[in-house]
N, C-alpha and C. Protein backbone atom coordinates (compact mmCIF):
# COMPACT_ATOMS: atom_id res chain seq x y z
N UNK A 1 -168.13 -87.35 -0.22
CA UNK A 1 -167.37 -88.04 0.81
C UNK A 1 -167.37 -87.19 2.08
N UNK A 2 -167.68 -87.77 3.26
CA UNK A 2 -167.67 -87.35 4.70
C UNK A 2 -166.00 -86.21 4.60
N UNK A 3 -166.27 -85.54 5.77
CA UNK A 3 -164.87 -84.67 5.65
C UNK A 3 -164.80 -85.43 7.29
N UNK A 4 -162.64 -86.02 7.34
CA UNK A 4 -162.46 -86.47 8.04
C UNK A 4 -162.61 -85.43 9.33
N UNK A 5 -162.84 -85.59 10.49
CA UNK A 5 -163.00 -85.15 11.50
C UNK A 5 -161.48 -85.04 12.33
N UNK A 6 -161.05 -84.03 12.81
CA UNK A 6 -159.96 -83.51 13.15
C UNK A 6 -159.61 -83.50 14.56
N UNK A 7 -158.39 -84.50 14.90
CA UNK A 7 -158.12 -84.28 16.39
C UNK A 7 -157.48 -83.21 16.92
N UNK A 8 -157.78 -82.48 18.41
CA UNK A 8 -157.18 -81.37 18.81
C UNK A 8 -156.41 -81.96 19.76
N UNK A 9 -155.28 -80.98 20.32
CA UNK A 9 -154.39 -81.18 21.40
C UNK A 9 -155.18 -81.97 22.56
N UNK A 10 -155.92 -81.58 22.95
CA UNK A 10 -156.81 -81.95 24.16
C UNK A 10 -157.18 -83.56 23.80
N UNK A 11 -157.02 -83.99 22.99
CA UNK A 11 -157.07 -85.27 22.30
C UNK A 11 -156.57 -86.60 23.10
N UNK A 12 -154.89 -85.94 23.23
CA UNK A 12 -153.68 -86.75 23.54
C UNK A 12 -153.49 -86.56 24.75
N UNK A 13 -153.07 -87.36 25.63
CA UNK A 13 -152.55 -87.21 27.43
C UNK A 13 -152.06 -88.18 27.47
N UNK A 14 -151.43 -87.89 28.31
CA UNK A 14 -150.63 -89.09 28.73
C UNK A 14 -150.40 -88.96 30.41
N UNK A 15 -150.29 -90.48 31.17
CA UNK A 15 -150.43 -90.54 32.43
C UNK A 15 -148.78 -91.40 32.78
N UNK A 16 -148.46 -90.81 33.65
CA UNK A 16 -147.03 -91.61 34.33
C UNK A 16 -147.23 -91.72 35.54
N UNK A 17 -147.33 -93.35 36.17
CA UNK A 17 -146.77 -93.98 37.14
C UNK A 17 -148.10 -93.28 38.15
N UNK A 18 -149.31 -93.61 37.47
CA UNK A 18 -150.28 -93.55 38.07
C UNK A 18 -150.76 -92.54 38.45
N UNK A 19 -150.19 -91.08 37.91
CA UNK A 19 -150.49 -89.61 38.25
C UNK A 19 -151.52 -89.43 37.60
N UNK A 20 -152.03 -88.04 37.79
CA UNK A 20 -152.99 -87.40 36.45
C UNK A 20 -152.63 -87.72 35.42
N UNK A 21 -153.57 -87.37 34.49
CA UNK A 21 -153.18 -86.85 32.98
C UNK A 21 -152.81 -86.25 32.51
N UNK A 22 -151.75 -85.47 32.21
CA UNK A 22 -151.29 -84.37 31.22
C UNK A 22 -151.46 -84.48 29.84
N UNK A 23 -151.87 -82.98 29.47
CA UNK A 23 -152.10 -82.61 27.98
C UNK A 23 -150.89 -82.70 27.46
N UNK A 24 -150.79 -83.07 26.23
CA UNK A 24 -149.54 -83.28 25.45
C UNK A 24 -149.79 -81.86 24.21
N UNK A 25 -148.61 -81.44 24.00
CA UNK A 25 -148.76 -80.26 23.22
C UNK A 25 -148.56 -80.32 21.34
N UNK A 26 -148.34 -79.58 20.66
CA UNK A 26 -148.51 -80.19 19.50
C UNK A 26 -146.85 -79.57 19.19
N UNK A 27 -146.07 -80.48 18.14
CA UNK A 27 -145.08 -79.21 17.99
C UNK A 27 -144.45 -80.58 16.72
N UNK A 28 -144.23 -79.87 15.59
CA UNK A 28 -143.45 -80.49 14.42
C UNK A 28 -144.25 -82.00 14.03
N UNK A 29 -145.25 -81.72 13.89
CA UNK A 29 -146.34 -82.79 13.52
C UNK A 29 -146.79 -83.77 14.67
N UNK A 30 -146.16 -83.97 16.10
CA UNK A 30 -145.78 -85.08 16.95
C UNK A 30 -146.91 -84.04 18.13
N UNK A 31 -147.47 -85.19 18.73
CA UNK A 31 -147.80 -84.55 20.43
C UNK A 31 -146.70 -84.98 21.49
N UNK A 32 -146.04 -84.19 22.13
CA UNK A 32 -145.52 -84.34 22.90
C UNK A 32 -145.86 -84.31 24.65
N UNK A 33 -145.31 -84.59 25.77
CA UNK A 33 -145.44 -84.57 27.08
C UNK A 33 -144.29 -83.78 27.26
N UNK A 34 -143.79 -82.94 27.66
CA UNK A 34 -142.51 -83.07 28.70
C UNK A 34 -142.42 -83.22 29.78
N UNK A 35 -141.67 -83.84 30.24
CA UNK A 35 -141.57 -84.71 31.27
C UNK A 35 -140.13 -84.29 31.80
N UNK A 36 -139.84 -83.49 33.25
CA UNK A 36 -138.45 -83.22 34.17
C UNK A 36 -138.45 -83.90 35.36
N UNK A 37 -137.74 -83.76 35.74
CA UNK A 37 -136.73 -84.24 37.02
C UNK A 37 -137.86 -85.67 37.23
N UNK A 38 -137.50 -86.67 36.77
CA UNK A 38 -137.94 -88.23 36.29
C UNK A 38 -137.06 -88.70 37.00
N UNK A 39 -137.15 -89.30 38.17
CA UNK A 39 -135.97 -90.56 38.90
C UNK A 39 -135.78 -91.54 37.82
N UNK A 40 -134.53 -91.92 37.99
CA UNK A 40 -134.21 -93.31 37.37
C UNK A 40 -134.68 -94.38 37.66
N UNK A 41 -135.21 -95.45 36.96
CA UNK A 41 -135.69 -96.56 37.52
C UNK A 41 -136.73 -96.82 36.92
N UNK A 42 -137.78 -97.67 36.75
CA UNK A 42 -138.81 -98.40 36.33
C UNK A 42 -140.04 -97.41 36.41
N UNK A 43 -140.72 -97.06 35.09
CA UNK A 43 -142.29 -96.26 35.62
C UNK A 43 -143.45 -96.86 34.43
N UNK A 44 -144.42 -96.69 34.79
CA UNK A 44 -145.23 -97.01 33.59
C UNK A 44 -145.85 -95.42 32.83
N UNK A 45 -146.33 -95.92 31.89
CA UNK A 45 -147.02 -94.74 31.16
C UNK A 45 -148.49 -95.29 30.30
N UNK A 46 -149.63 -94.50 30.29
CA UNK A 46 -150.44 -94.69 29.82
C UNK A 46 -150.87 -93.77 28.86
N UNK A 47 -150.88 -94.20 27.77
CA UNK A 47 -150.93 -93.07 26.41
C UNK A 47 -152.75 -93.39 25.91
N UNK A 48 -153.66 -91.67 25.85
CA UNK A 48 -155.03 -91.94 25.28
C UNK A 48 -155.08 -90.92 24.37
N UNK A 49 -155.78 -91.41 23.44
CA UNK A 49 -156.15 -90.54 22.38
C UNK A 49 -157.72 -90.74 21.87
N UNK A 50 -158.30 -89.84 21.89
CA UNK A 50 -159.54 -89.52 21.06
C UNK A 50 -159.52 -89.94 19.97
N UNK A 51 -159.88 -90.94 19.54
CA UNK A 51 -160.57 -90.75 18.18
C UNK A 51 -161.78 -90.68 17.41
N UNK A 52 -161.90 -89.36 16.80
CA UNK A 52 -163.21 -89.09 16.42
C UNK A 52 -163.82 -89.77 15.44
N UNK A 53 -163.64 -90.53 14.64
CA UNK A 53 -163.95 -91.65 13.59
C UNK A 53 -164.78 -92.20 14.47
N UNK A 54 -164.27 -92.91 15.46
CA UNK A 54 -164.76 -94.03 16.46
C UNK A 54 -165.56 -93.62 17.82
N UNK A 55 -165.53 -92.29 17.65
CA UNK A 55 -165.69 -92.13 19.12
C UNK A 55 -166.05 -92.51 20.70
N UNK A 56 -164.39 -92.96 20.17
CA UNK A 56 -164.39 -93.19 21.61
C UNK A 56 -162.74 -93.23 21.84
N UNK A 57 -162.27 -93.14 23.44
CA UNK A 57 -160.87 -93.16 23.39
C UNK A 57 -160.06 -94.53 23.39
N UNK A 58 -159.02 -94.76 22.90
CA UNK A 58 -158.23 -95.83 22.73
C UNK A 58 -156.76 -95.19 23.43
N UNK A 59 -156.58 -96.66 24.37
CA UNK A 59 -155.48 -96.27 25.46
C UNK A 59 -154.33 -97.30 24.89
N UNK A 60 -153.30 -96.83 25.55
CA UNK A 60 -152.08 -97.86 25.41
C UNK A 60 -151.26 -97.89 26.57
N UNK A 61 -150.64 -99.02 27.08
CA UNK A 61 -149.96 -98.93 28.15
C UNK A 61 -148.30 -99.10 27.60
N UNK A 62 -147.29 -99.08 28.44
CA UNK A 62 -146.10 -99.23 28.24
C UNK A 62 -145.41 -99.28 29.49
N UNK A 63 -144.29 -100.07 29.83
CA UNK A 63 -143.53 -99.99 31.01
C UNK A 63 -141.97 -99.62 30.77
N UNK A 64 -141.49 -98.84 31.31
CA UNK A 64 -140.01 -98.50 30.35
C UNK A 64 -138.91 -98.13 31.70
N UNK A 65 -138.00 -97.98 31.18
CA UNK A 65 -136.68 -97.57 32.39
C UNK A 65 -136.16 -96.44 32.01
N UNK A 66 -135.99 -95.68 33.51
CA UNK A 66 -135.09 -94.45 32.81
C UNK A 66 -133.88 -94.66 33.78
N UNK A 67 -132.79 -94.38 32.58
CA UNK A 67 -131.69 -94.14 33.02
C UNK A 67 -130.78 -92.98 32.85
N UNK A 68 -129.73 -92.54 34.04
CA UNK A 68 -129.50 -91.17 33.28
C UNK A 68 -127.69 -91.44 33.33
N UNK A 69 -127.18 -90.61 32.31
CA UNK A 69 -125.85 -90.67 32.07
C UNK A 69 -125.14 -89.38 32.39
């Protein structure tokens, strides 16, 4: 059997509200972004990931609100 092929950090990015890409880091099984001083209000985000099975990248979009308390 093939040995599955392994994604690295450099894998995952993620884009907000039409900026670059940032690398997402690895931490407790999850890739993360962090993301500071975020105005409140409406932004989009575009999430890509590598996948090496397929190679090729698969994107996702999302539109979300931030609000702060």
């Amino acid at each position: 059997m093939p040995k599955k092929k392994q994604t690295k950090k450099e894998d995952y990015q993620i884009k907000i509200d039409g900026n670059d890409f940032g690398a997402c880091r690895e931490a407790e099984g999850f890739f993360w972004l962090d993301w500071a001083k975020i105005e409140p209000g409406k932004h989009s985000i575009i999430a890509e990931i590598f996948d090496p099975e397929k190679g090729k990248v698969l994107k996702k979009s999302k539109k979300i609100e931030v609000e702060v308390t």
